[in-house]
PDB file of N, CA and C in Angstrom:
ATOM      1  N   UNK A   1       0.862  -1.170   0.000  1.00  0.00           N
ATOM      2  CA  UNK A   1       0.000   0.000   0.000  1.00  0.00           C
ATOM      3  C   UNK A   1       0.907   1.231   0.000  1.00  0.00           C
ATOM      4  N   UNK A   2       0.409   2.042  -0.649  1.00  0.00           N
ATOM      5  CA  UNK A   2       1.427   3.445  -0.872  1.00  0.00           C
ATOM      6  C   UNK A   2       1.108   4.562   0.168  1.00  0.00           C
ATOM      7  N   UNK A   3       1.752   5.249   0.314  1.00  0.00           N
ATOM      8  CA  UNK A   3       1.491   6.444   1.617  1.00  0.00           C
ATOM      9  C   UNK A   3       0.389   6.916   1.543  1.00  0.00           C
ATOM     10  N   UNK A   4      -0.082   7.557   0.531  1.00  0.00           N
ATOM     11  CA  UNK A   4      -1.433   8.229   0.168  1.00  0.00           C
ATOM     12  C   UNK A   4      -2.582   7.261   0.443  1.00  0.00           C
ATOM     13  N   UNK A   5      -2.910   6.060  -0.085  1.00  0.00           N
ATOM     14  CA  UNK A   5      -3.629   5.104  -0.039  1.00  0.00           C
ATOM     15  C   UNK A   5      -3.619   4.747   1.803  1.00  0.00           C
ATOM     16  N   UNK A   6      -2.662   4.365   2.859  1.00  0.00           N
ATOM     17  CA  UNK A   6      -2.194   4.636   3.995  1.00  0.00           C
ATOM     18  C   UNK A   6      -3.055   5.674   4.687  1.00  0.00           C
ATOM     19  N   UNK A   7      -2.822   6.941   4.555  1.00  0.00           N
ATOM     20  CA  UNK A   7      -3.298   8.233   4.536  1.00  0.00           C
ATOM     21  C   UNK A   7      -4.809   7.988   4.712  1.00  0.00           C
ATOM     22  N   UNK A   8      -5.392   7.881   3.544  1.00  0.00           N
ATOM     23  CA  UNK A   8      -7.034   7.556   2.979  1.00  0.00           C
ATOM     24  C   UNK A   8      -7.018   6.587   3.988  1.00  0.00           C
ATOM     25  N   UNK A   9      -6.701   5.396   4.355  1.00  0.00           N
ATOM     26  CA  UNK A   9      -7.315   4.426   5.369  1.00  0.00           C
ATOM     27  C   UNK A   9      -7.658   4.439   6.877  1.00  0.00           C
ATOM     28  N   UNK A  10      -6.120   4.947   7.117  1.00  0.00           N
ATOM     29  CA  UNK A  10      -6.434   5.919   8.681  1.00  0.00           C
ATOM     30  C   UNK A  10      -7.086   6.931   8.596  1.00  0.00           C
ATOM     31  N   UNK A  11      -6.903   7.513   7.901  1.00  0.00           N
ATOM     32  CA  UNK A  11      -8.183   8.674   8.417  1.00  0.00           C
ATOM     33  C   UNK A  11      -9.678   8.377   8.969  1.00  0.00           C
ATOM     34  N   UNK A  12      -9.463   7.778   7.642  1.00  0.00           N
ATOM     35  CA  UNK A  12     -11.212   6.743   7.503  1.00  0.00           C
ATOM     36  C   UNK A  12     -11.339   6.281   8.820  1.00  0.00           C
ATOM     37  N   UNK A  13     -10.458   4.665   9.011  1.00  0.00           N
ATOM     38  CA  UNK A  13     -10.339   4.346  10.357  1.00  0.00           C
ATOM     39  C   UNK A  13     -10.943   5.307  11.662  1.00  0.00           C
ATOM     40  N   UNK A  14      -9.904   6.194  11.495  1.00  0.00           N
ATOM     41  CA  UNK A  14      -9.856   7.549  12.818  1.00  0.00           C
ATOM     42  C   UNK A  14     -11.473   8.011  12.946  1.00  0.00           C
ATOM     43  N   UNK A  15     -12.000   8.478  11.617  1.00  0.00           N
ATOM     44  CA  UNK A  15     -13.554   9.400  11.431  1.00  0.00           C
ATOM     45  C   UNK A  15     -14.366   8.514  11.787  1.00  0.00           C
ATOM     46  N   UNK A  16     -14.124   7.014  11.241  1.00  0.00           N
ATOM     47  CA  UNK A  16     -15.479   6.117  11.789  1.00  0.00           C
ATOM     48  C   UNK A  16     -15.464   5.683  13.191  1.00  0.00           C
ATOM     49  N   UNK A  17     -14.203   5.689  13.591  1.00  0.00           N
ATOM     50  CA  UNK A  17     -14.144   5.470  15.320  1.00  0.00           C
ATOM     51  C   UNK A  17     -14.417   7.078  15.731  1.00  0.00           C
ATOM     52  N   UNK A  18     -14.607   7.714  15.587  1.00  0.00           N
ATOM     53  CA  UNK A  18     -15.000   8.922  16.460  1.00  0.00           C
ATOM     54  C   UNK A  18     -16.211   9.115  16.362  1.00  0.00           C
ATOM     55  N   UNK A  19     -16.701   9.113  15.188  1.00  0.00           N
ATOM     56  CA  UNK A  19     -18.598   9.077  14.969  1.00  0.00           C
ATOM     57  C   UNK A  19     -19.018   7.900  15.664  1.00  0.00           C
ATOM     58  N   UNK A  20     -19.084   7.085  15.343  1.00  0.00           N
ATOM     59  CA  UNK A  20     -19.146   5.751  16.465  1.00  0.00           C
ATOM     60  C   UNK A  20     -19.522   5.933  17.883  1.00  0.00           C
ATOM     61  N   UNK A  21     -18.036   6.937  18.438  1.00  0.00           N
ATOM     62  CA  UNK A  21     -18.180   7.081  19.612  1.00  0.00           C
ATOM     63  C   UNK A  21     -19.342   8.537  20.252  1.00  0.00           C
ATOM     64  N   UNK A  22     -19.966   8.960  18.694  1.00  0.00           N
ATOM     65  CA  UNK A  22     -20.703   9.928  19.400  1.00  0.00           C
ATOM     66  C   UNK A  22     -20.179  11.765  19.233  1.00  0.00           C
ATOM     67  N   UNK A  23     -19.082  11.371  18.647  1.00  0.00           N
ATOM     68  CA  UNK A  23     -18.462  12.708  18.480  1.00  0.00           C
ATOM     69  C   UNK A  23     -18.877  13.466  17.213  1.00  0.00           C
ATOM     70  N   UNK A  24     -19.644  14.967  17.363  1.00  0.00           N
ATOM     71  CA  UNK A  24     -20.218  15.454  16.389  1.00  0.00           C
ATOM     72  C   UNK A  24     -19.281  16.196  15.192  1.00  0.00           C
ATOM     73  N   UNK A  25     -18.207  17.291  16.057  1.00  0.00           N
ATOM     74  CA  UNK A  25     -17.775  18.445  15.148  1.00  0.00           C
ATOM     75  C   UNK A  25     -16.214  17.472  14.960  1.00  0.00           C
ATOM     76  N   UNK A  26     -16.702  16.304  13.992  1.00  0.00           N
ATOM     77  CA  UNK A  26     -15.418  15.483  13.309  1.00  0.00           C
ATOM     78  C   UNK A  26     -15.328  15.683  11.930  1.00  0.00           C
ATOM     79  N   UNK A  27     -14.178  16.111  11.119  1.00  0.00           N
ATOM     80  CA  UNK A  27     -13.826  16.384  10.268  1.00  0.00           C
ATOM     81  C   UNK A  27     -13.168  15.273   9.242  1.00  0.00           C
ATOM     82  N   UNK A  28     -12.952  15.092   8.275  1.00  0.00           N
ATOM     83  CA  UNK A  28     -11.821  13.533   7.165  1.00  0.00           C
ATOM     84  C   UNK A  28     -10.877  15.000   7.115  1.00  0.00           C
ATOM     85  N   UNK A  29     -10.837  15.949   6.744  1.00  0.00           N
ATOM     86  CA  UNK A  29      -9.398  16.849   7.149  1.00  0.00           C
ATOM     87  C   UNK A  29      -8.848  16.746   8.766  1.00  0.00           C
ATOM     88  N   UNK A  30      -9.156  16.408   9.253  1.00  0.00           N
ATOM     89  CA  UNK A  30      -8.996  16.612  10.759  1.00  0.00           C
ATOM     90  C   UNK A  30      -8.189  15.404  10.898  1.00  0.00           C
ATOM     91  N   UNK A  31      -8.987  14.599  10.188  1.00  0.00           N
ATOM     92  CA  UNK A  31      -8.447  13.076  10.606  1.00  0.00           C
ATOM     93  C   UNK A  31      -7.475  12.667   9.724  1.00  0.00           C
ATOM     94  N   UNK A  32      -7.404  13.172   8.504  1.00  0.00           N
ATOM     95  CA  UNK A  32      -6.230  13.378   7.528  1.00  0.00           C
ATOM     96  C   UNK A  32      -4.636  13.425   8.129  1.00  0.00           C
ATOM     97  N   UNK A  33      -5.180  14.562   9.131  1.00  0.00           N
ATOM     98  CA  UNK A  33      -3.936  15.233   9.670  1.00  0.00           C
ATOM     99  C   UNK A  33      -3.287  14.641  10.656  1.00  0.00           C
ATOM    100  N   UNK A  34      -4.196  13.621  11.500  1.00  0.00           N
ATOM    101  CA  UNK A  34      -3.899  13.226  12.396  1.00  0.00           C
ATOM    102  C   UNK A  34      -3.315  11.755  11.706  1.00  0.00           C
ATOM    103  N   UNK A  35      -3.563  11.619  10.822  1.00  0.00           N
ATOM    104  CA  UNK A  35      -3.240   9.925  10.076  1.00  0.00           C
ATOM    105  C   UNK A  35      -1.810  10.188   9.674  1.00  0.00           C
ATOM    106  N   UNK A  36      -1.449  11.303   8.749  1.00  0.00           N
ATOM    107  CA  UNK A  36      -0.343  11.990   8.514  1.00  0.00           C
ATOM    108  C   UNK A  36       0.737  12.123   9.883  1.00  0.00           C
ATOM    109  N   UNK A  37       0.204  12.366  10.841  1.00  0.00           N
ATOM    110  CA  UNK A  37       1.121  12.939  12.093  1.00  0.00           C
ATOM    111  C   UNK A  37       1.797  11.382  12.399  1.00  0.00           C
ATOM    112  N   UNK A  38       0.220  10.520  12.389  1.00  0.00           N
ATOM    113  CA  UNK A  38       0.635   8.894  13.136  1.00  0.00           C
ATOM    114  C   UNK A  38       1.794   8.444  12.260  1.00  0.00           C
ATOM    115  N   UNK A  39       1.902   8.356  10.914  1.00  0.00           N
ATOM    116  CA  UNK A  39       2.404   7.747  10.054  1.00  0.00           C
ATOM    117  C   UNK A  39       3.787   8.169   9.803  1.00  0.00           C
ATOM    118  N   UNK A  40       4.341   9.426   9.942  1.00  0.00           N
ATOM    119  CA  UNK A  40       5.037  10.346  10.037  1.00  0.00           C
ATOM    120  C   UNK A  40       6.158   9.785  11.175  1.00  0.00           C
ATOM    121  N   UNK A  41       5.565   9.733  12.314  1.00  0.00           N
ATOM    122  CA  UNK A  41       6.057   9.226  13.917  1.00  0.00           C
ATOM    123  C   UNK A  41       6.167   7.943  13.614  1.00  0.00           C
ATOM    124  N   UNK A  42       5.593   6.952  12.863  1.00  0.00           N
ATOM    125  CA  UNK A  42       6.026   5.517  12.987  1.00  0.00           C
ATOM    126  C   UNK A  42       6.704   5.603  12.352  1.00  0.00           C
ATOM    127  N   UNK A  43       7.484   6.239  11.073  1.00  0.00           N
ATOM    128  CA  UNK A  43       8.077   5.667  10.269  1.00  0.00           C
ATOM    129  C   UNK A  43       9.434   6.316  10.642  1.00  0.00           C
ATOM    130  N   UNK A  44       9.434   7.320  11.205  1.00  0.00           N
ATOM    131  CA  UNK A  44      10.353   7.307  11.734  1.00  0.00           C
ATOM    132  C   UNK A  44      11.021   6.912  12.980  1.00  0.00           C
ATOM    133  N   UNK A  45      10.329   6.927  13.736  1.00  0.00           N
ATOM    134  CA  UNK A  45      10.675   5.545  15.173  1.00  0.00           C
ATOM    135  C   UNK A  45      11.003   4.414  14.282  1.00  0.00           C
ATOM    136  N   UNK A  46      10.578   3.771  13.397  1.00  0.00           N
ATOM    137  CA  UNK A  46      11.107   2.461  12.704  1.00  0.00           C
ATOM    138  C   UNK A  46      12.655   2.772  12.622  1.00  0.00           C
ATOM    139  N   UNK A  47      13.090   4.122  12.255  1.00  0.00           N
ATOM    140  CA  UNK A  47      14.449   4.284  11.907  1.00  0.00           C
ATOM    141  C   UNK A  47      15.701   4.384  13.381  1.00  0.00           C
ATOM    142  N   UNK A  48      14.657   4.766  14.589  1.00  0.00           N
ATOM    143  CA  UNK A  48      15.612   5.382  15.160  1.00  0.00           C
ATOM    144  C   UNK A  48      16.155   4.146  16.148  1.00  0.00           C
ATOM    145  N   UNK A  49      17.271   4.127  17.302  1.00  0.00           N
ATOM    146  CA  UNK A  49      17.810   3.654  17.645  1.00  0.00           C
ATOM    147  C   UNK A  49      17.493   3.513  19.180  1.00  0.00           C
ATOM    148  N   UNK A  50      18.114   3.209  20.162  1.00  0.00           N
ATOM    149  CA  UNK A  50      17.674   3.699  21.084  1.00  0.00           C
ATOM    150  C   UNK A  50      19.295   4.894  21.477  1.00  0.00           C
ATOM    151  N   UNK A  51      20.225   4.524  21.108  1.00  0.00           N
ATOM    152  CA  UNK A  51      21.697   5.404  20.689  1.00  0.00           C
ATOM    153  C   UNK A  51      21.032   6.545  20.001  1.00  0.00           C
ATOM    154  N   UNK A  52      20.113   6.480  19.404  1.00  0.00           N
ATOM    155  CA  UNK A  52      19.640   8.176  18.769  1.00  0.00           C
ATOM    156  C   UNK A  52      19.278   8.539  19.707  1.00  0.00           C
ATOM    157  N   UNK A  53      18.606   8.336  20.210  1.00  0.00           N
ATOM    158  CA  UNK A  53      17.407   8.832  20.998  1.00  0.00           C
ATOM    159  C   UNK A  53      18.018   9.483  21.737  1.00  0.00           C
ATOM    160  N   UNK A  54      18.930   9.018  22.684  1.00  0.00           N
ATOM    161  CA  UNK A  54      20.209   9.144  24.379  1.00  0.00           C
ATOM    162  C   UNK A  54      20.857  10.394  23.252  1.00  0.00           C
ATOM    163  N   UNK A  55      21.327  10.365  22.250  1.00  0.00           N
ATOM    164  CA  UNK A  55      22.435  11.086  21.646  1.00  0.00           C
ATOM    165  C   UNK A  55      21.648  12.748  21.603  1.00  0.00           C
ATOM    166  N   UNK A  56      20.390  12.719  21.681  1.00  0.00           N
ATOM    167  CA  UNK A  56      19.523  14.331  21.419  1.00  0.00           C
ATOM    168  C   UNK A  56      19.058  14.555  22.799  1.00  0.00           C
ATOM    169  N   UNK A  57      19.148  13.762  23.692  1.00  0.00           N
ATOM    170  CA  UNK A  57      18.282  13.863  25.058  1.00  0.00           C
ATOM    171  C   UNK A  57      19.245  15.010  25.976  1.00  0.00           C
ATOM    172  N   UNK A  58      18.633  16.242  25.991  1.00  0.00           N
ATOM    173  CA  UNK A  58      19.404  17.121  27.266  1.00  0.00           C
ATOM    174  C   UNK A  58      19.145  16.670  28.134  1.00  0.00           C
ATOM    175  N   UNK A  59      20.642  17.170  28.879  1.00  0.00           N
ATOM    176  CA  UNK A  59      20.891  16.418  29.754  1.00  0.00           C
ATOM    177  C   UNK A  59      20.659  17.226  31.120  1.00  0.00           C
ATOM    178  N   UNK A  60      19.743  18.444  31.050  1.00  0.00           N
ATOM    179  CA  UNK A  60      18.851  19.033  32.259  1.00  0.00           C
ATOM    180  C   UNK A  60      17.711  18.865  32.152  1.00  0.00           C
ATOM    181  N   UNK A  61      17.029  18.702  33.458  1.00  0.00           N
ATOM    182  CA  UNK A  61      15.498  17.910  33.470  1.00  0.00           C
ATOM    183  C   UNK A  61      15.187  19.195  33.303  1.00  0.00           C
ATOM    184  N   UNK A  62      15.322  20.171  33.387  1.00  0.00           N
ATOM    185  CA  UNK A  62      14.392  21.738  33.633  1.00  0.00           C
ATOM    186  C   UNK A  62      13.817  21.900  31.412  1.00  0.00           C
ATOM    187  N   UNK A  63      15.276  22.069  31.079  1.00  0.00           N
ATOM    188  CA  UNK A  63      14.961  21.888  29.741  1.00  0.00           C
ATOM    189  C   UNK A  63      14.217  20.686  29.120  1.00  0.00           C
ATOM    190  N   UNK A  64      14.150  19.514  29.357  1.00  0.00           N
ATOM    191  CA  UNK A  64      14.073  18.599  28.698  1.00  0.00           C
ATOM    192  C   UNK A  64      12.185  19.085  28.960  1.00  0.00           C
ATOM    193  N   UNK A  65      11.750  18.856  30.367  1.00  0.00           N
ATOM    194  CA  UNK A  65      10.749  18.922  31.000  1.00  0.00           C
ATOM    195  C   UNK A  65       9.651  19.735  30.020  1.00  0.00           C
ATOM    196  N   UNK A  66      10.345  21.203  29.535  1.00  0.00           N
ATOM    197  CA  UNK A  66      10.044  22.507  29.021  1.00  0.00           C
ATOM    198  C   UNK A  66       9.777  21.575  27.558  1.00  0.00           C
ATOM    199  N   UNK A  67      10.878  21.377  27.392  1.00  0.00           N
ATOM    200  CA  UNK A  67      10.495  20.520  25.885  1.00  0.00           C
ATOM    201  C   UNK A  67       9.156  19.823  25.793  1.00  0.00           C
ATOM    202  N   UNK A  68       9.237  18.879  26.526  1.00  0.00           N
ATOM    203  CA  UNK A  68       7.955  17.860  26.893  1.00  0.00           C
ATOM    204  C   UNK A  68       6.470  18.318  27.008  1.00  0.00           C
ATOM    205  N   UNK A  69       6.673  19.690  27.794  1.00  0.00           N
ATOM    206  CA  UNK A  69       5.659  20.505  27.750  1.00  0.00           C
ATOM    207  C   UNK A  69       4.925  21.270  26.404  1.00  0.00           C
ATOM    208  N   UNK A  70       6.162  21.695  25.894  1.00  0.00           N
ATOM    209  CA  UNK A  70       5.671  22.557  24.757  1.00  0.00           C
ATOM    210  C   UNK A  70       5.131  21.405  23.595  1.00  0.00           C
ATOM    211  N   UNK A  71       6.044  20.181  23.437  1.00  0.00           N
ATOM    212  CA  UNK A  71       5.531  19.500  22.439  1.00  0.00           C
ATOM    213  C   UNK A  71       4.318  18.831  22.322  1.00  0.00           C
ATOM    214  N   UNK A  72       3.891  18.266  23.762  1.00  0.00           N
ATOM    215  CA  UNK A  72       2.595  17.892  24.487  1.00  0.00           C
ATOM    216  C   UNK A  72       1.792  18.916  23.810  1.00  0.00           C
ATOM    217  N   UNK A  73       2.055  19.889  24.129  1.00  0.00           N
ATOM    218  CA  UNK A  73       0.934  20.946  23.568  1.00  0.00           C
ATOM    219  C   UNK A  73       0.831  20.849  21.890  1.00  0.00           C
ATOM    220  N   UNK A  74       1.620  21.419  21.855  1.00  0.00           N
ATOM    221  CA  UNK A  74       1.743  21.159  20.202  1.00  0.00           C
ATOM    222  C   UNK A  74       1.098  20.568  19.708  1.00  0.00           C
ATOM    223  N   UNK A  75       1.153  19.107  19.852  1.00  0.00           N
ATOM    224  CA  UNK A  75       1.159  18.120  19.158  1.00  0.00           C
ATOM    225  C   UNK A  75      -0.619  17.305  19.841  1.00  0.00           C
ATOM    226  N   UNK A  76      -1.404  17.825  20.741  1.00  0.00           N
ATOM    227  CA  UNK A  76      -2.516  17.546  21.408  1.00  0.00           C
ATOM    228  C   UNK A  76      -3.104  18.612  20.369  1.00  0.00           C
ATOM    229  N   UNK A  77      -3.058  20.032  20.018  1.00  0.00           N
ATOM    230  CA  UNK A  77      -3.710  20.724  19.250  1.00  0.00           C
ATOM    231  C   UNK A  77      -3.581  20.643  17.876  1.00  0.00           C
ATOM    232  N   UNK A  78      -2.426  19.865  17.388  1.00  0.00           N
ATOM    233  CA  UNK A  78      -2.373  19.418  15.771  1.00  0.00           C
ATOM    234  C   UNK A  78      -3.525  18.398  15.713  1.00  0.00           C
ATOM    235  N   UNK A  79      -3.914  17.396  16.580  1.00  0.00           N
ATOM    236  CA  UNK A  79      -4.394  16.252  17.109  1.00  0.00           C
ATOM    237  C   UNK A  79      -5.831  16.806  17.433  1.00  0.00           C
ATOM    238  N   UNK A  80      -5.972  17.573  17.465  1.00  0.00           N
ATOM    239  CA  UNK A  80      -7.857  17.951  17.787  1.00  0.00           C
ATOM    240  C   UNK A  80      -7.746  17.302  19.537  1.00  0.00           C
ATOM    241  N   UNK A  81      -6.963  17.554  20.328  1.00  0.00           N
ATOM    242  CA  UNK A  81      -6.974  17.163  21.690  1.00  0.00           C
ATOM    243  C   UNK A  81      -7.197  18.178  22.520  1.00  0.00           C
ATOM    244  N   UNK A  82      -7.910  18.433  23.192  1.00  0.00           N
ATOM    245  CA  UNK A  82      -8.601  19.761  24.080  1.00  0.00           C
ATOM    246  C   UNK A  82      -7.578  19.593  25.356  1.00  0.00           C
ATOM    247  N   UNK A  83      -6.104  19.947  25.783  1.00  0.00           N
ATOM    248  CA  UNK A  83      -5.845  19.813  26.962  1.00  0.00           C
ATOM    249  C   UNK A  83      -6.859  20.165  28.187  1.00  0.00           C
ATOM    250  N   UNK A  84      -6.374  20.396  29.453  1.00  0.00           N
ATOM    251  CA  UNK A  84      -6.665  21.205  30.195  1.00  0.00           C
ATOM    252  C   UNK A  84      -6.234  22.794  30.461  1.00  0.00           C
ATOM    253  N   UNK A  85      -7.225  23.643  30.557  1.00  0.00           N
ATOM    254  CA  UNK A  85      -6.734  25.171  30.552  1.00  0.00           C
ATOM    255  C   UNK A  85      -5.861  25.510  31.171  1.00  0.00           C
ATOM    256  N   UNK A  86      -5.704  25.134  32.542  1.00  0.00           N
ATOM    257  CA  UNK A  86      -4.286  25.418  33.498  1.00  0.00           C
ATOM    258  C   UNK A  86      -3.402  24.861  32.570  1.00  0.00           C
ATOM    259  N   UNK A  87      -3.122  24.068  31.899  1.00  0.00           N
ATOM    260  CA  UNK A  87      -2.020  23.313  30.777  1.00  0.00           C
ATOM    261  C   UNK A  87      -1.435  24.228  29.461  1.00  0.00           C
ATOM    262  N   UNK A  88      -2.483  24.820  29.267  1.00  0.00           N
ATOM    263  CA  UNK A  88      -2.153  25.905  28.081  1.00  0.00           C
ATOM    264  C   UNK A  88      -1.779  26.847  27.904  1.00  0.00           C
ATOM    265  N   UNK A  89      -0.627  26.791  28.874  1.00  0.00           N
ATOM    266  CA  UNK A  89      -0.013  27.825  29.454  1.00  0.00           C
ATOM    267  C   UNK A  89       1.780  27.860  29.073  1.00  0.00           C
ATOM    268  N   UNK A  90       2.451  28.579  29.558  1.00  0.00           N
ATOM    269  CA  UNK A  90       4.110  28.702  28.881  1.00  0.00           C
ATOM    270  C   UNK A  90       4.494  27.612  30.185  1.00  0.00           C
ATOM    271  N   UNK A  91       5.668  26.790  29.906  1.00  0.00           N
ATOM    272  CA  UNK A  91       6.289  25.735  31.227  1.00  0.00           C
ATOM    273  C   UNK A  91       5.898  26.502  32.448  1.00  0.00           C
ATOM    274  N   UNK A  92       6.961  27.490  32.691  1.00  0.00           N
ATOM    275  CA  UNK A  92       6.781  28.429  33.931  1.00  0.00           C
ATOM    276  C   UNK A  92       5.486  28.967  34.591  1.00  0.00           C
ATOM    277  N   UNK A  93       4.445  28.792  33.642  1.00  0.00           N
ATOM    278  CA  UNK A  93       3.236  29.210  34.444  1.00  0.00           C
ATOM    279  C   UNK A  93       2.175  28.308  34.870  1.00  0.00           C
ATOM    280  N   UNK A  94       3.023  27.167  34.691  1.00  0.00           N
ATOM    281  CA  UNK A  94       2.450  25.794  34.787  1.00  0.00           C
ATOM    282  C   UNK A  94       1.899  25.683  36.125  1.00  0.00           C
ATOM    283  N   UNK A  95       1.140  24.722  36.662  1.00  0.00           N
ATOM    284  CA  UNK A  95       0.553  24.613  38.120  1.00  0.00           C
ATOM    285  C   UNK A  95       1.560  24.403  38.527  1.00  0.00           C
ATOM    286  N   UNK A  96       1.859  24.240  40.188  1.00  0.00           N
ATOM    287  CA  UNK A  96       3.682  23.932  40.378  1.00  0.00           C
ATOM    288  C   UNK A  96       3.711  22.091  40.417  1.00  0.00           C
ATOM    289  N   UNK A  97       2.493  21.219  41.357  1.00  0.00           N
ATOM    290  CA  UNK A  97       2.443  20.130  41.095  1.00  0.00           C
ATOM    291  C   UNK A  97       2.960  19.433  39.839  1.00  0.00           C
ATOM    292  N   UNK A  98       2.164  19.706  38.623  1.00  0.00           N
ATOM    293  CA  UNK A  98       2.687  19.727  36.974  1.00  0.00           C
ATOM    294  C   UNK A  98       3.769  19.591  36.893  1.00  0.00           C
ATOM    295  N   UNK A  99       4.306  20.916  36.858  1.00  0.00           N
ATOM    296  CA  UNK A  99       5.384  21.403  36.509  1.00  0.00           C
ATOM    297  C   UNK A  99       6.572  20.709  37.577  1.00  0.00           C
ATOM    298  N   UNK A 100       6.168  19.852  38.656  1.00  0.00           N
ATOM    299  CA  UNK A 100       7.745  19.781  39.337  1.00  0.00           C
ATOM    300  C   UNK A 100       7.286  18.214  38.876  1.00  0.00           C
ATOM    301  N   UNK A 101       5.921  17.616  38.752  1.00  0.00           N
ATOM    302  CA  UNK A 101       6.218  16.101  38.407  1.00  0.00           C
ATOM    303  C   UNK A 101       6.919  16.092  36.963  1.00  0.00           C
ATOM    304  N   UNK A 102       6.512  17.474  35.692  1.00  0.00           N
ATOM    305  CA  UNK A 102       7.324  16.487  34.313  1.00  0.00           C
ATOM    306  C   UNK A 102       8.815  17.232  35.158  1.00  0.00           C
ATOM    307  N   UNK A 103       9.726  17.702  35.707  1.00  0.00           N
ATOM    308  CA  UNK A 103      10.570  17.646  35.666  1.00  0.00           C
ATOM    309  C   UNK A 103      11.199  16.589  36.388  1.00  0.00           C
ATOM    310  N   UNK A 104      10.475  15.985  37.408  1.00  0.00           N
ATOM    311  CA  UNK A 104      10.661  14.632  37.776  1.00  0.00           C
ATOM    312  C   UNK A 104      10.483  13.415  37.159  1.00  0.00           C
ATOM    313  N   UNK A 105      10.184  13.547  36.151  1.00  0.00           N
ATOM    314  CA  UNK A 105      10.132  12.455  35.088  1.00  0.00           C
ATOM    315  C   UNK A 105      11.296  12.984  33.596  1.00  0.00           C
ATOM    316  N   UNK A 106      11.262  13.824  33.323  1.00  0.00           N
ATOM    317  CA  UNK A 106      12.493  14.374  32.967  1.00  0.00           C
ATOM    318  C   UNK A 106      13.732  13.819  33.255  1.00  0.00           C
ATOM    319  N   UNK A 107      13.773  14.194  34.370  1.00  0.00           N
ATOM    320  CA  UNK A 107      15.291  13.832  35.022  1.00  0.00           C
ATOM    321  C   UNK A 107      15.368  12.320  35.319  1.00  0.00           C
ATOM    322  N   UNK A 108      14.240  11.360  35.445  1.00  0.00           N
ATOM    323  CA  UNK A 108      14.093  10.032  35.246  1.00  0.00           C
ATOM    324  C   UNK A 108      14.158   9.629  33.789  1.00  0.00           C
ATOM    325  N   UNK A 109      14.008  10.374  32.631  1.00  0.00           N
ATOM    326  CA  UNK A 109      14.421   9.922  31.132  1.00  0.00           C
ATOM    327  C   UNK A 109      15.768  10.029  31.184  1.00  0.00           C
ATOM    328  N   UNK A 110      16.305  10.882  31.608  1.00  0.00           N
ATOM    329  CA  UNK A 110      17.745  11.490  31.582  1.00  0.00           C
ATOM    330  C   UNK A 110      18.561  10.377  32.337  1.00  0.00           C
ATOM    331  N   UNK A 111      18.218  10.014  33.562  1.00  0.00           N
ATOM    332  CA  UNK A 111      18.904   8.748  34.167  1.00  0.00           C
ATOM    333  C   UNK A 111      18.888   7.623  34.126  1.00  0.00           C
ATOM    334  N   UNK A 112      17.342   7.398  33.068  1.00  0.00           N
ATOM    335  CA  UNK A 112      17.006   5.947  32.886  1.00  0.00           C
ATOM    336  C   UNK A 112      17.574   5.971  31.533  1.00  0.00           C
ATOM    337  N   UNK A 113      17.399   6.330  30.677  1.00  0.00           N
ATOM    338  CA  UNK A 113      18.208   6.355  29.019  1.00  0.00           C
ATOM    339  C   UNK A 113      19.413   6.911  29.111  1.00  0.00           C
ATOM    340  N   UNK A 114      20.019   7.771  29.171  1.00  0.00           N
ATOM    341  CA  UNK A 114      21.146   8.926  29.396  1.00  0.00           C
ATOM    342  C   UNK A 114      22.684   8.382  29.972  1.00  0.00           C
ATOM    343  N   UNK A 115      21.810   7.294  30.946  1.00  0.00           N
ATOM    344  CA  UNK A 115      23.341   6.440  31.687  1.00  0.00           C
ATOM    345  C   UNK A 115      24.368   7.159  32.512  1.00  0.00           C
ATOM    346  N   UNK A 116      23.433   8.313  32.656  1.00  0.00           N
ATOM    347  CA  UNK A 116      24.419   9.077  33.852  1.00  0.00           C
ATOM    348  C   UNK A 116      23.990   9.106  35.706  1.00  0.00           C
TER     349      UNK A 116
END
């Protein structure tokens, strides 16, 4: 099956499981995008290593954390994903709970992959 053809199936997939579940304001562009994002991320995780991965990982939980945050976001609103409002916010204005658990999990990627 070719990417495009790929594309056309997940989406499909994606739109009929969301109507299904009841969900009204669903889009086949919406779900396009989100089939694109999935397909995008697998095919490249197929490539990567777990040596890639450790080789890009900063090695401060404060940054990494910030990262985690912003991309979460990102990538929940490419995704038609409604965070929570306290969430939609810059790292720093994060709730402090939030904000000190991803840096505690941060600094657990960093020591569990990282090897330091």
């Amino acid at each position: 099956m070719d990417r495009n053809e790929e594309i056309k199936k997940v989406s499909e997939l994606l739109y009929n499981d969301y109507i299904g579940k009841g969900w009204k304001n669903v889009s086949l562009e919406g779900c396009e995008r989100q089939a694109i994002n999935y397909i995008d991320v697998r095919d490249l995780v197929k490539k990567l290593t777990i040596a890639d991965v450790v080789a890009t990982l900063p090695q401060d939980p404060i940054v990494l954390a910030r990262y985690m945050h912003d991309a979460y976001e990102m990538l929940a609103k490419n995704n038609d994903w409604n965070t929570q409002e306290n969430c939609k916010v810059d790292f720093s204005d994060l709730p402090i709970g939030n904000k000190n658990t991803m840096i505690l999990l941060a600094g657990k990627l960093i020591l569990d992959f990282g090897g330091n």
